[in-house]
PDB file of N, CA and C in Angstrom:
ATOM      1  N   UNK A   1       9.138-102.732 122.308  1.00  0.00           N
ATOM      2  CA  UNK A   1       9.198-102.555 120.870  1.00  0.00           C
ATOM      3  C   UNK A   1      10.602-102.881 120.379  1.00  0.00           C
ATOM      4  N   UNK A   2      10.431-103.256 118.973  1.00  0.00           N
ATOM      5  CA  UNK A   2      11.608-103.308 118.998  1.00  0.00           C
ATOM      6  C   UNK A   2      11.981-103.039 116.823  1.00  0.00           C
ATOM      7  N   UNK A   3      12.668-103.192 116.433  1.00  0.00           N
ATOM      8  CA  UNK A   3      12.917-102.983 114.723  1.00  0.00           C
ATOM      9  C   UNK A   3      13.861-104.137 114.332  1.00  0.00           C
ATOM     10  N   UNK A   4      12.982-104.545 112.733  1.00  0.00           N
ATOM     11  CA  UNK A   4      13.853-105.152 112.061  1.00  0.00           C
ATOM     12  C   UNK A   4      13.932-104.390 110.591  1.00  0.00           C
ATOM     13  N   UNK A   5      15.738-105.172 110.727  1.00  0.00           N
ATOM     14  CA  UNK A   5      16.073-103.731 109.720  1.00  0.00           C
ATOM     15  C   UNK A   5      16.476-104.931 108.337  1.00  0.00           C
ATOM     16  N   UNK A   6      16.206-104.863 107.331  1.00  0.00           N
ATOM     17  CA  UNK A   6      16.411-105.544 106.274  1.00  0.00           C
ATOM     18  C   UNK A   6      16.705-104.432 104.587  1.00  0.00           C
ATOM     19  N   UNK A   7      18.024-104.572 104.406  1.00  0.00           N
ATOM     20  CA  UNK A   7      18.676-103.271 103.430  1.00  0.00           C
ATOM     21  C   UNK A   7      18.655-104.376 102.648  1.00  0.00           C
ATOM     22  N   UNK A   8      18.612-103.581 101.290  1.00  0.00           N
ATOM     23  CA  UNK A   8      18.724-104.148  99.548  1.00  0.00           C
ATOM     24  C   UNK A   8      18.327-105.027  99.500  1.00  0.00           C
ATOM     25  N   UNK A   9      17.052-105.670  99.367  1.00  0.00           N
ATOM     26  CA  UNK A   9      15.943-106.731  98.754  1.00  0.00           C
ATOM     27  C   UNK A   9      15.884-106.641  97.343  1.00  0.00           C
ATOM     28  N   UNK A  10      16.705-107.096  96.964  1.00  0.00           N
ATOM     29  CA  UNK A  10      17.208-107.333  94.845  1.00  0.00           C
ATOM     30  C   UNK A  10      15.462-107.684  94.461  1.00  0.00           C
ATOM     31  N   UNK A  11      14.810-106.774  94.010  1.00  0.00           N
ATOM     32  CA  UNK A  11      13.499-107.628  93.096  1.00  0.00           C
ATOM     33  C   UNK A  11      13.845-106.494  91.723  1.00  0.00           C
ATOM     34  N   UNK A  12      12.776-107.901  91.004  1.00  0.00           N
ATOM     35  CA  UNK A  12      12.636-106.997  89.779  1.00  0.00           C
ATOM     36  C   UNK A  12      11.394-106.499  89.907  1.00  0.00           C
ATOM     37  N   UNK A  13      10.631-105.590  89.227  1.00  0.00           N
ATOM     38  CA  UNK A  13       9.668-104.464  88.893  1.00  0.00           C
ATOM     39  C   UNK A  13       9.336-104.276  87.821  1.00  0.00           C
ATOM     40  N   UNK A  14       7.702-104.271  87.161  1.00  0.00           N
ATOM     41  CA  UNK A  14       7.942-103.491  85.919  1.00  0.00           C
ATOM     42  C   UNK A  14       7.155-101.989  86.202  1.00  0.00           C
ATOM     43  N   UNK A  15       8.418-101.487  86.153  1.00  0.00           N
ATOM     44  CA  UNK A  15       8.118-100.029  86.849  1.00  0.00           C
ATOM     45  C   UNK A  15       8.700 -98.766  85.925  1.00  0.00           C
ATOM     46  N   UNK A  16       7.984 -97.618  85.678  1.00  0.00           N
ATOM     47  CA  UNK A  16       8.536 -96.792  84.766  1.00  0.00           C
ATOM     48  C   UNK A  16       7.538 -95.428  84.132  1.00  0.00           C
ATOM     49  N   UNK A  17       8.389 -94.503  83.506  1.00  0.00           N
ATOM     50  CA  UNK A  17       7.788 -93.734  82.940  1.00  0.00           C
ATOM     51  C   UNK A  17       7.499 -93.907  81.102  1.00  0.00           C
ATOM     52  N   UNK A  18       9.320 -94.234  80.791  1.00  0.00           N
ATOM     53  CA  UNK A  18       9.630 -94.333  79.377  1.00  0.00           C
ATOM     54  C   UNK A  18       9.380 -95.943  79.155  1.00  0.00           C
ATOM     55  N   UNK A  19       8.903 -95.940  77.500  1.00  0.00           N
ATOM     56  CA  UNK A  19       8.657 -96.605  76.650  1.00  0.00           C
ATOM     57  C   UNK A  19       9.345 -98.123  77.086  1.00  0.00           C
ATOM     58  N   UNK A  20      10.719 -98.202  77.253  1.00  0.00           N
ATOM     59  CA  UNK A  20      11.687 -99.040  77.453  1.00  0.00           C
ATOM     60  C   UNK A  20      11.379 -99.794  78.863  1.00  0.00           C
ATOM     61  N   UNK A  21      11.231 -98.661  79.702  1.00  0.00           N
ATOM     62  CA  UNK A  21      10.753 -99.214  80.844  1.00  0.00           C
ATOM     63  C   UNK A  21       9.267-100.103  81.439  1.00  0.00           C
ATOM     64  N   UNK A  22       8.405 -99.920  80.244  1.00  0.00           N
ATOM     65  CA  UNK A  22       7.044-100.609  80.497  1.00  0.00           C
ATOM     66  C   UNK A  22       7.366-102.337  80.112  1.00  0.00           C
ATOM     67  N   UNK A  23       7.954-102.142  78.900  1.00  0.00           N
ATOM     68  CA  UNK A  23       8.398-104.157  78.828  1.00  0.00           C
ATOM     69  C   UNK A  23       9.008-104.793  79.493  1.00  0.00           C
ATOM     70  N   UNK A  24      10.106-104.584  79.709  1.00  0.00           N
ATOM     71  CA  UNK A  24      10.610-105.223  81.151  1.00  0.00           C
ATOM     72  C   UNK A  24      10.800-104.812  82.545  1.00  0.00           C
ATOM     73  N   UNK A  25      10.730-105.645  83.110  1.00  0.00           N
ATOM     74  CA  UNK A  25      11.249-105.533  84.574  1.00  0.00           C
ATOM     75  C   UNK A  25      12.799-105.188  84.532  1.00  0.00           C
ATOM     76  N   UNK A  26      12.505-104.431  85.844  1.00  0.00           N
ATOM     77  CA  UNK A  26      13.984-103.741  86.163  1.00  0.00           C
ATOM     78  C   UNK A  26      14.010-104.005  87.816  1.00  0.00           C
ATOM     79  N   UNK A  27      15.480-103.730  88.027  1.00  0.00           N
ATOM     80  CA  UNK A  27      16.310-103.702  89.330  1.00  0.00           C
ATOM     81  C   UNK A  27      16.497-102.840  90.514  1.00  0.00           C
ATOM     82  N   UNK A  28      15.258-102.702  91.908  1.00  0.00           N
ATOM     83  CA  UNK A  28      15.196-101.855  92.310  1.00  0.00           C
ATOM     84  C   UNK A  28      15.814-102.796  93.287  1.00  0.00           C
ATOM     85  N   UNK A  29      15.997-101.889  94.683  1.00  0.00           N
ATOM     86  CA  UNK A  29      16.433-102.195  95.841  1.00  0.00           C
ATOM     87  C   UNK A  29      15.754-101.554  96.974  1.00  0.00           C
ATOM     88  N   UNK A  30      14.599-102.560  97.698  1.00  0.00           N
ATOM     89  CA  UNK A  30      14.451-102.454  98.739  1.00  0.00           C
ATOM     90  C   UNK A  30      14.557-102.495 100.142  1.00  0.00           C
ATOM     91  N   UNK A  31      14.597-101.410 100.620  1.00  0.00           N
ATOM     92  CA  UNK A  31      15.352-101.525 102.551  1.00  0.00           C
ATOM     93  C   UNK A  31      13.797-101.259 103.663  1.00  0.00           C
ATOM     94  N   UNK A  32      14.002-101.916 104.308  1.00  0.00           N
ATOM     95  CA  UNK A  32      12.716-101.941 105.156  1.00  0.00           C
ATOM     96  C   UNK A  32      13.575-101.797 106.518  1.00  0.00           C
ATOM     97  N   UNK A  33      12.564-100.978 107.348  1.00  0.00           N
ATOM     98  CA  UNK A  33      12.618-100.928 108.872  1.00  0.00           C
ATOM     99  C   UNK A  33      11.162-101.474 109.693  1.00  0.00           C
ATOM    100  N   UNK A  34      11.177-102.056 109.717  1.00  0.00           N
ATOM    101  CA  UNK A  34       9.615-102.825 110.679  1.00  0.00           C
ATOM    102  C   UNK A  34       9.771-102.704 111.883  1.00  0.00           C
ATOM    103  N   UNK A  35       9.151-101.949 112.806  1.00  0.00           N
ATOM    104  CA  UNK A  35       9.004-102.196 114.115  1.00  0.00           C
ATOM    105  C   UNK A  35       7.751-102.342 114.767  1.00  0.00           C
ATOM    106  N   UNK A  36       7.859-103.012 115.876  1.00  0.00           N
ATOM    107  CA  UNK A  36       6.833-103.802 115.908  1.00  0.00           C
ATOM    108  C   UNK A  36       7.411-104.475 117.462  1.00  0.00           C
ATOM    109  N   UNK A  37       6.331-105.138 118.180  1.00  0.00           N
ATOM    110  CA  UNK A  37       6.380-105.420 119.691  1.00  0.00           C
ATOM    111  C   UNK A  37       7.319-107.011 120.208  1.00  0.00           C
ATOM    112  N   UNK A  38       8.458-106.976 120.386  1.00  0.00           N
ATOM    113  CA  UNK A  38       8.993-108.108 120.119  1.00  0.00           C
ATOM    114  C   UNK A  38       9.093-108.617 122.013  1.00  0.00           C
ATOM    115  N   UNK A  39       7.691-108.527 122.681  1.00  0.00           N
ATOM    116  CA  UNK A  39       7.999-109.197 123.947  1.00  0.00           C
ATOM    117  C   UNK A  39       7.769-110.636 123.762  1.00  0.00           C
ATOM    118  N   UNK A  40       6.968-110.881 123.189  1.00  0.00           N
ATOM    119  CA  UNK A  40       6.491-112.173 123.403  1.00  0.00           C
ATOM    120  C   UNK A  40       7.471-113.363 122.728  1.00  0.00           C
ATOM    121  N   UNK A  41       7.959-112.983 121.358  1.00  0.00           N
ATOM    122  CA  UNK A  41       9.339-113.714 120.897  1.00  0.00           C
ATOM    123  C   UNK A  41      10.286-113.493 121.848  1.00  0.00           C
ATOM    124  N   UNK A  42      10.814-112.657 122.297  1.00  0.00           N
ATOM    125  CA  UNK A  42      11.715-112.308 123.435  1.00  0.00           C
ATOM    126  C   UNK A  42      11.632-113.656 124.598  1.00  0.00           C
ATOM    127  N   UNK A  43      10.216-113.697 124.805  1.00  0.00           N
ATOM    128  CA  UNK A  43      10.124-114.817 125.917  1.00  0.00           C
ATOM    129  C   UNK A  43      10.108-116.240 125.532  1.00  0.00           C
ATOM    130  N   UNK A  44       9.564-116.642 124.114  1.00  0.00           N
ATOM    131  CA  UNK A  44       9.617-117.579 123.922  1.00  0.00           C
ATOM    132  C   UNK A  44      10.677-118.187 122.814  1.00  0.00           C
ATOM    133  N   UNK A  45      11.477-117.562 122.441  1.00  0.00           N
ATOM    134  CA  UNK A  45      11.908-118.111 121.527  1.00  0.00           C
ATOM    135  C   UNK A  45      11.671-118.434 120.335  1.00  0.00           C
ATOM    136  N   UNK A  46      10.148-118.902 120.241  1.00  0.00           N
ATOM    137  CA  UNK A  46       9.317-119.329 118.702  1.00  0.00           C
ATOM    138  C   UNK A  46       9.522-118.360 117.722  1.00  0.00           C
ATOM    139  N   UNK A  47       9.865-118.615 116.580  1.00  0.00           N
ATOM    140  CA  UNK A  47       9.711-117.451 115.409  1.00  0.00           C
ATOM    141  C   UNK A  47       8.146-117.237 115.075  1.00  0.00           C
ATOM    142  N   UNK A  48       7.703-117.881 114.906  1.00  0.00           N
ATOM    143  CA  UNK A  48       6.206-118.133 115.198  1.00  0.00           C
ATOM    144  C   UNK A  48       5.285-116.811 116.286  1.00  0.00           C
ATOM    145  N   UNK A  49       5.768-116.560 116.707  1.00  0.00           N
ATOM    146  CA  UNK A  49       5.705-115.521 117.694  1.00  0.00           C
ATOM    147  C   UNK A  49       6.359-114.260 117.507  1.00  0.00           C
ATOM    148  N   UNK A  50       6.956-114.193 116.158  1.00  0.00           N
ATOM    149  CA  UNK A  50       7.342-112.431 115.957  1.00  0.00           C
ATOM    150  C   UNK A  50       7.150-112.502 114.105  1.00  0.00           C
ATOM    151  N   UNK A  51       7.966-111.497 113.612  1.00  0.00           N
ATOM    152  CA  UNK A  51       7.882-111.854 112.068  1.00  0.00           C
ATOM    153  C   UNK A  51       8.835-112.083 111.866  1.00  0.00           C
ATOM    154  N   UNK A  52       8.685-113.306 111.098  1.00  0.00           N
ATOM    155  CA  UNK A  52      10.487-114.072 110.232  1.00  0.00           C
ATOM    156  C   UNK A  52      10.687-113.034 109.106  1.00  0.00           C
ATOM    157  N   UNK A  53      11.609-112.706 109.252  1.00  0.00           N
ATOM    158  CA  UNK A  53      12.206-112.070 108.302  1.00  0.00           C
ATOM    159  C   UNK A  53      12.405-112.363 106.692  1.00  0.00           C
ATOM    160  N   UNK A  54      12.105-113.753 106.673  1.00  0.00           N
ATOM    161  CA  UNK A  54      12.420-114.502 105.477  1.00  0.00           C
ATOM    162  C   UNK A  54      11.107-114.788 104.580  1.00  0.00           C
ATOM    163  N   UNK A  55       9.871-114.450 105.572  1.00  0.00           N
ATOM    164  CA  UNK A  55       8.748-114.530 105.111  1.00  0.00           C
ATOM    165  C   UNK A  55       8.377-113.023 104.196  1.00  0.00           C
ATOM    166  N   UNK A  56       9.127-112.415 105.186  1.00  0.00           N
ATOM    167  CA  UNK A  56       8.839-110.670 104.880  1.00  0.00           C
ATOM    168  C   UNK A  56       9.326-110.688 103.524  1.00  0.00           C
ATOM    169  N   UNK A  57      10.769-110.787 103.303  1.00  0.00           N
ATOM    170  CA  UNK A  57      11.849-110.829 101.831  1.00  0.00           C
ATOM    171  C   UNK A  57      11.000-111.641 100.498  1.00  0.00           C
ATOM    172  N   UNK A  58      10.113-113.142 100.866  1.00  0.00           N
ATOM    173  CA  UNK A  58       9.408-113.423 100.211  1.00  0.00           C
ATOM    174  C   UNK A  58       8.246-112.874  99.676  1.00  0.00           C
ATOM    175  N   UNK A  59       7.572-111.928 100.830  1.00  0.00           N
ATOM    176  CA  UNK A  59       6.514-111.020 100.188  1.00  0.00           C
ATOM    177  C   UNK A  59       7.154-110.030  99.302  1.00  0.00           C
ATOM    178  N   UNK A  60       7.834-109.380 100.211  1.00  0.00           N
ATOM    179  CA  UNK A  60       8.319-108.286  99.451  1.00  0.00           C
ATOM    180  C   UNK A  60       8.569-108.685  97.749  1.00  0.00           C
ATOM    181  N   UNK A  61       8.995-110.064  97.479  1.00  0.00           N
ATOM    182  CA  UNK A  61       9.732-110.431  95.943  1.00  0.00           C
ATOM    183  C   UNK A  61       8.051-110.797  95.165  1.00  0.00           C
ATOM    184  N   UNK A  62       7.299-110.952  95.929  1.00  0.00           N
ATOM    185  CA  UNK A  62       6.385-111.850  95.303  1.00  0.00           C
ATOM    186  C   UNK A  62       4.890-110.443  95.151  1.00  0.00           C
ATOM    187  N   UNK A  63       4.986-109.521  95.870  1.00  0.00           N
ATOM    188  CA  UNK A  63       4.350-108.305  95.617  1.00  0.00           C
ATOM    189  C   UNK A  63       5.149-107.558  94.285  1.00  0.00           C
ATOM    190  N   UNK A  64       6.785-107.370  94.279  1.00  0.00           N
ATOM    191  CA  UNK A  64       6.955-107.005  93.381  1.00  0.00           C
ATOM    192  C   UNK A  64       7.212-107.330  92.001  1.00  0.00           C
ATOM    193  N   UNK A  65       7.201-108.739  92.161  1.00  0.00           N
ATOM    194  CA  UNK A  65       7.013-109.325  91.007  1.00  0.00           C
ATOM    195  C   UNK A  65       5.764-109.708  89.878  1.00  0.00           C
ATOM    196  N   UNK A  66       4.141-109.192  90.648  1.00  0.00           N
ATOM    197  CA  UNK A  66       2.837-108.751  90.480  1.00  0.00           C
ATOM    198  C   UNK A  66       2.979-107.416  90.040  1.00  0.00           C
ATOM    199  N   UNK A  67       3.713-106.273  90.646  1.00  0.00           N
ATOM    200  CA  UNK A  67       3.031-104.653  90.675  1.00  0.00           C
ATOM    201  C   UNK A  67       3.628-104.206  88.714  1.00  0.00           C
ATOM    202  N   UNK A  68       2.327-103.549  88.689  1.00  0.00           N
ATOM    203  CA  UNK A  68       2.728-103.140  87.203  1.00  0.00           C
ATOM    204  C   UNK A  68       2.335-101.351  86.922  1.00  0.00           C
ATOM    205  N   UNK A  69       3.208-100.762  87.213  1.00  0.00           N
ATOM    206  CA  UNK A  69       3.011 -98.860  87.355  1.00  0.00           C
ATOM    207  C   UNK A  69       4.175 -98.126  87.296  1.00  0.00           C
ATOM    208  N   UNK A  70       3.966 -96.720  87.292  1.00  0.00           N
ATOM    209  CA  UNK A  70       4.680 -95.622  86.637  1.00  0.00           C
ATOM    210  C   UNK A  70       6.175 -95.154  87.371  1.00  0.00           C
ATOM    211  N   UNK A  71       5.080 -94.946  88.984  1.00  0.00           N
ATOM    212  CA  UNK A  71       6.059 -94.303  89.944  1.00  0.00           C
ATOM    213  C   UNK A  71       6.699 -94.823  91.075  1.00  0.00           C
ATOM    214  N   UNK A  72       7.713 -94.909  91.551  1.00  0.00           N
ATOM    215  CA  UNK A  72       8.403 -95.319  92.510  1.00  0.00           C
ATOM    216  C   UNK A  72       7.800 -94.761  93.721  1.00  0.00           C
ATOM    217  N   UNK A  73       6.803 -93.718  94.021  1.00  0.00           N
ATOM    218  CA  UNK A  73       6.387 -93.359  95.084  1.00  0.00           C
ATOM    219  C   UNK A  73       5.425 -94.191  95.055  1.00  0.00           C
ATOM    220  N   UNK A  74       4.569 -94.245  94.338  1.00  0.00           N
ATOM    221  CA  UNK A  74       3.054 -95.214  94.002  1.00  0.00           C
ATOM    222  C   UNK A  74       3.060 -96.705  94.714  1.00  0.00           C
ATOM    223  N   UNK A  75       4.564 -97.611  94.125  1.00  0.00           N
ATOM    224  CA  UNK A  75       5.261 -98.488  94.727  1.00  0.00           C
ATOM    225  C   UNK A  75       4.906 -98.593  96.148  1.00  0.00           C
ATOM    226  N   UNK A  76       5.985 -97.782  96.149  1.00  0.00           N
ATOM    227  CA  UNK A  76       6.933 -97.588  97.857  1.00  0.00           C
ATOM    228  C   UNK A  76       5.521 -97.395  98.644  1.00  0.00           C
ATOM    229  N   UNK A  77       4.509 -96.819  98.143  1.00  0.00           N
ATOM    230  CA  UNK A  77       3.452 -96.357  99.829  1.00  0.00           C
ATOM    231  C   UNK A  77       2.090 -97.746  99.081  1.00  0.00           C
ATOM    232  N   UNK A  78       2.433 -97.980  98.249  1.00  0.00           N
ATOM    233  CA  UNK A  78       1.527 -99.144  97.992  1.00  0.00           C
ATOM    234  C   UNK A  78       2.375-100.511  99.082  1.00  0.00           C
ATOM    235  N   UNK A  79       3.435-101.104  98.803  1.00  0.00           N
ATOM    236  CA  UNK A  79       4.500-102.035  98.957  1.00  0.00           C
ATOM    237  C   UNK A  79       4.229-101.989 100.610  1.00  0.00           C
ATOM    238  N   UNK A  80       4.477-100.719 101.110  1.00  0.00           N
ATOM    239  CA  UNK A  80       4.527-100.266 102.649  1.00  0.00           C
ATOM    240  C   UNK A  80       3.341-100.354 103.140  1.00  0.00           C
ATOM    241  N   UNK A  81       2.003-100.242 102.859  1.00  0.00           N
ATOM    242  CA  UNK A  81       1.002-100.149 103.217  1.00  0.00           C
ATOM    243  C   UNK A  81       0.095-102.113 103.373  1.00  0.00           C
ATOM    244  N   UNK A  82       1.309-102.501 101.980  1.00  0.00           N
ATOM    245  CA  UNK A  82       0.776-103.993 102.056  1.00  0.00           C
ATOM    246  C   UNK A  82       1.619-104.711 102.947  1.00  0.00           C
ATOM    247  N   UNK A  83       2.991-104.662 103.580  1.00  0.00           N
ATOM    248  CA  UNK A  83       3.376-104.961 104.625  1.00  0.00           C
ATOM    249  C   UNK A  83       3.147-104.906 105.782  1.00  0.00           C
ATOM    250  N   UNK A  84       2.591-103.530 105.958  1.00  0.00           N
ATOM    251  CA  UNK A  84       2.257-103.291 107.375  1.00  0.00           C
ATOM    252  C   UNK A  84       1.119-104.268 107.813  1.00  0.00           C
ATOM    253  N   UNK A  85      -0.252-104.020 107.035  1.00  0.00           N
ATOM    254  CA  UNK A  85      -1.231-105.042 106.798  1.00  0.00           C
ATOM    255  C   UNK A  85      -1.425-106.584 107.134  1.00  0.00           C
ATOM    256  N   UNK A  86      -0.559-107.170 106.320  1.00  0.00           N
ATOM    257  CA  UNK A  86       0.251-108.312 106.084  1.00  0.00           C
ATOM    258  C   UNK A  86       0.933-108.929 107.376  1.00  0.00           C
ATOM    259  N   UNK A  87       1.870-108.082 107.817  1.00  0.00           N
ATOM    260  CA  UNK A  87       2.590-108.931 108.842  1.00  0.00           C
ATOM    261  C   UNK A  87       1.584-108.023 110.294  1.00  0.00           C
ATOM    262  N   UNK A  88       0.768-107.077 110.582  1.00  0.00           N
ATOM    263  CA  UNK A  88       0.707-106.417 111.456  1.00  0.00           C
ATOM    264  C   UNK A  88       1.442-105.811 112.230  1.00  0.00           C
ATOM    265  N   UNK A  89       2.072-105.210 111.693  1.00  0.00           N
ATOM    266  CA  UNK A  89       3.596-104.378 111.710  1.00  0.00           C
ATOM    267  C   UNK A  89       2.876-103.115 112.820  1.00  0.00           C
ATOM    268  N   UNK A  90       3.856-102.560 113.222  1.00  0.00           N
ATOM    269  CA  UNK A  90       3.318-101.592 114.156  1.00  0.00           C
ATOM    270  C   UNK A  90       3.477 -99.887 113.152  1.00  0.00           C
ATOM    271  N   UNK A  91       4.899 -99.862 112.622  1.00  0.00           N
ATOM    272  CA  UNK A  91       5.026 -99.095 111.756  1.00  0.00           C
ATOM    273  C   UNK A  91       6.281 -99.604 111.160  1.00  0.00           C
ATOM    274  N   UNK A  92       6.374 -99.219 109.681  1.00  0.00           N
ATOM    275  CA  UNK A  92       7.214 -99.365 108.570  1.00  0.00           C
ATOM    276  C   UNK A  92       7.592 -98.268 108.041  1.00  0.00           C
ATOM    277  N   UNK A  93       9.444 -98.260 107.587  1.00  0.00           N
ATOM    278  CA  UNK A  93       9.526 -97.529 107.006  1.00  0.00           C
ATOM    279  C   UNK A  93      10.469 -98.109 105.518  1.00  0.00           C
ATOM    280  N   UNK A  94      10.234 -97.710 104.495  1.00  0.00           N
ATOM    281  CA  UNK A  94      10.836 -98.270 103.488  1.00  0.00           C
ATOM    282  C   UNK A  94      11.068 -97.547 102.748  1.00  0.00           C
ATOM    283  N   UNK A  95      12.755 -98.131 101.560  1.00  0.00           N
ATOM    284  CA  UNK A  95      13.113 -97.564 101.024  1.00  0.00           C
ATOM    285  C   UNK A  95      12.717 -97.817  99.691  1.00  0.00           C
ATOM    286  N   UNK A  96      13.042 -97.108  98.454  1.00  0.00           N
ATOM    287  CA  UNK A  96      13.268 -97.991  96.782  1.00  0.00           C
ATOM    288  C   UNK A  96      14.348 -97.646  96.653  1.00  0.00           C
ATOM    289  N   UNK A  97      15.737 -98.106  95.890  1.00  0.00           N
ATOM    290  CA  UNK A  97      16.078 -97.075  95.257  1.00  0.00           C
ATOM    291  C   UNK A  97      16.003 -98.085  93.701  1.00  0.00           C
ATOM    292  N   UNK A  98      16.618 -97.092  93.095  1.00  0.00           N
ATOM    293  CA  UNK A  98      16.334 -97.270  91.293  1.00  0.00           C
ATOM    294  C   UNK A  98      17.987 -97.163  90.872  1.00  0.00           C
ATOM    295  N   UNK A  99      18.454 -98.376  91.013  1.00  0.00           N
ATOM    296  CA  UNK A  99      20.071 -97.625  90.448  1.00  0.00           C
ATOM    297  C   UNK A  99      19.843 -97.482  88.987  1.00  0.00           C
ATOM    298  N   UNK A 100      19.071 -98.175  88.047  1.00  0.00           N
ATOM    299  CA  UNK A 100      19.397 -98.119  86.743  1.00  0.00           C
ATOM    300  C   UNK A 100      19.749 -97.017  86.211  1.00  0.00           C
ATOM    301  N   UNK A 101      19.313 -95.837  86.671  1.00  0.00           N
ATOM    302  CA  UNK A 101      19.648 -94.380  86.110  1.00  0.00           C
ATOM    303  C   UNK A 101      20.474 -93.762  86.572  1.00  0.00           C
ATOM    304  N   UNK A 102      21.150 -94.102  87.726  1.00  0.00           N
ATOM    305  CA  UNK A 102      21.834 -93.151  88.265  1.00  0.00           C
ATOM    306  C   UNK A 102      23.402 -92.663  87.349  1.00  0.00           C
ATOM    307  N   UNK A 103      24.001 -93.222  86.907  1.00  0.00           N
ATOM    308  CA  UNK A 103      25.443 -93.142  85.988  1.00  0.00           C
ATOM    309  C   UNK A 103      24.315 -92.386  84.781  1.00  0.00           C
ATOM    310  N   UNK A 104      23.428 -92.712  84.237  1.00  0.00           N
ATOM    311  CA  UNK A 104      22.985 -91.737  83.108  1.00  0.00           C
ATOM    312  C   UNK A 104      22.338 -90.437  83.241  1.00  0.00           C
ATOM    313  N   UNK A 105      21.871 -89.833  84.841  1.00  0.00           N
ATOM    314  CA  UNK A 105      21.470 -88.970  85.275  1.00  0.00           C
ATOM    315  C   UNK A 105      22.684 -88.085  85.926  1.00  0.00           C
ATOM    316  N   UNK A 106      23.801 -88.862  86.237  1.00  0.00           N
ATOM    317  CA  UNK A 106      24.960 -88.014  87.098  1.00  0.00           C
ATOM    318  C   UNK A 106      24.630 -87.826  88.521  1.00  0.00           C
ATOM    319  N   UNK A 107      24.006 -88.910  88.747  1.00  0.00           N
ATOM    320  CA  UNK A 107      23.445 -89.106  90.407  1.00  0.00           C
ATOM    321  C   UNK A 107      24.363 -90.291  91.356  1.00  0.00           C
ATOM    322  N   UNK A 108      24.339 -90.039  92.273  1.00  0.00           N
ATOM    323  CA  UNK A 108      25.065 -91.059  93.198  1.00  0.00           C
ATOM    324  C   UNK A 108      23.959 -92.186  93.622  1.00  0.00           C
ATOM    325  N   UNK A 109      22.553 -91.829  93.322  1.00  0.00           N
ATOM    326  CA  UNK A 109      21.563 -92.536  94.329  1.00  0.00           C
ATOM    327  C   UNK A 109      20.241 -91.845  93.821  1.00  0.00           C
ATOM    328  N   UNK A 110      19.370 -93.151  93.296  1.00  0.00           N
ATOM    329  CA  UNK A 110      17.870 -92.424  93.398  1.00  0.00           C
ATOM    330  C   UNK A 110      17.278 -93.142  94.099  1.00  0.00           C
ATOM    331  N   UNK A 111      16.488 -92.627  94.993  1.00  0.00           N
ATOM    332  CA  UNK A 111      15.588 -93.022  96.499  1.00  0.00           C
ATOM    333  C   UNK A 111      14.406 -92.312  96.565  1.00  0.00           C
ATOM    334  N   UNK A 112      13.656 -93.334  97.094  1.00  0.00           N
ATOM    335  CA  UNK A 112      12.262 -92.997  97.284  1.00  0.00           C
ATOM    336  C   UNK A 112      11.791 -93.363  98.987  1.00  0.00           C
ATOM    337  N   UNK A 113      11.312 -92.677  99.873  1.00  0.00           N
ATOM    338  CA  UNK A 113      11.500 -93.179 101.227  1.00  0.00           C
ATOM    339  C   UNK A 113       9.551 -93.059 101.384  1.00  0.00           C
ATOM    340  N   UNK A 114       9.333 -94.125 102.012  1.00  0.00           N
ATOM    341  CA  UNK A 114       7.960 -93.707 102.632  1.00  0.00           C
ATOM    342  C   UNK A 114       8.513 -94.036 104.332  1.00  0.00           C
ATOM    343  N   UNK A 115       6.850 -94.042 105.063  1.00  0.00           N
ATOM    344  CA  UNK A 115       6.692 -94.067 106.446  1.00  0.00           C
ATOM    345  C   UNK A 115       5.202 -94.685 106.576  1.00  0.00           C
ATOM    346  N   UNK A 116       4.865 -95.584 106.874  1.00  0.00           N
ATOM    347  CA  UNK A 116       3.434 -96.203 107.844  1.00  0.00           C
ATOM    348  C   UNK A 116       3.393 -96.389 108.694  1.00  0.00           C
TER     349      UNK A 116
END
């Protein structure tokens, strides 16, 4: 087994509770941990033979650039559940966070974590 770790995936979202937040898309940041059985890339070399990472970053932009809802948890175990699926991931763990609020809330960090 083995993990790939991929921090802050810049997509936009139209994601939200308030008024402001339903018209546009906003700036979340996604971090993924994928692990998953990396003997067979190990032996051969082929990317073809494990998951490219670059394919993953493309889903990830192209799922969130479709999803249209309230909650960042809703997201995150929707997002996680379509990756795992998708690439046949063994288990995933992923992050959101939401900086837009944080300086207007007095927060250092808003995060949302799932697990599949």
């Amino acid at each position: 087994m083995g993990k790939i770790l991929l921090e802050g995936i810049e997509v936009m979202v139209r994601i939200g509770l308030l008024e402001e937040e339903l018209y546009a898309p906003q700036d979340l940041l996604v971090s993924l941990e994928i692990e998953n059985d990396f003997s067979k890339i190990a032996k051969t070399d082929e990317v073809e033979d494990g998951i490219d990472y670059r394919d993953v970053v493309d889903h990830v932009r192209k799922f969130s650039q479709a999803y249209d809802g309230k909650t960042l948890e809703r997201y995150a175990a929707l997002l996680a559940e379509d990756i795992k699926r998708h690439f046949d991931a063994k288990r995933i763990c992923l992050s959101v966070d939401k900086p837009r609020y944080v300086k207007k809330l007095g927060l250092r960090q808003i995060r949302v974590e799932v697990e599949r």
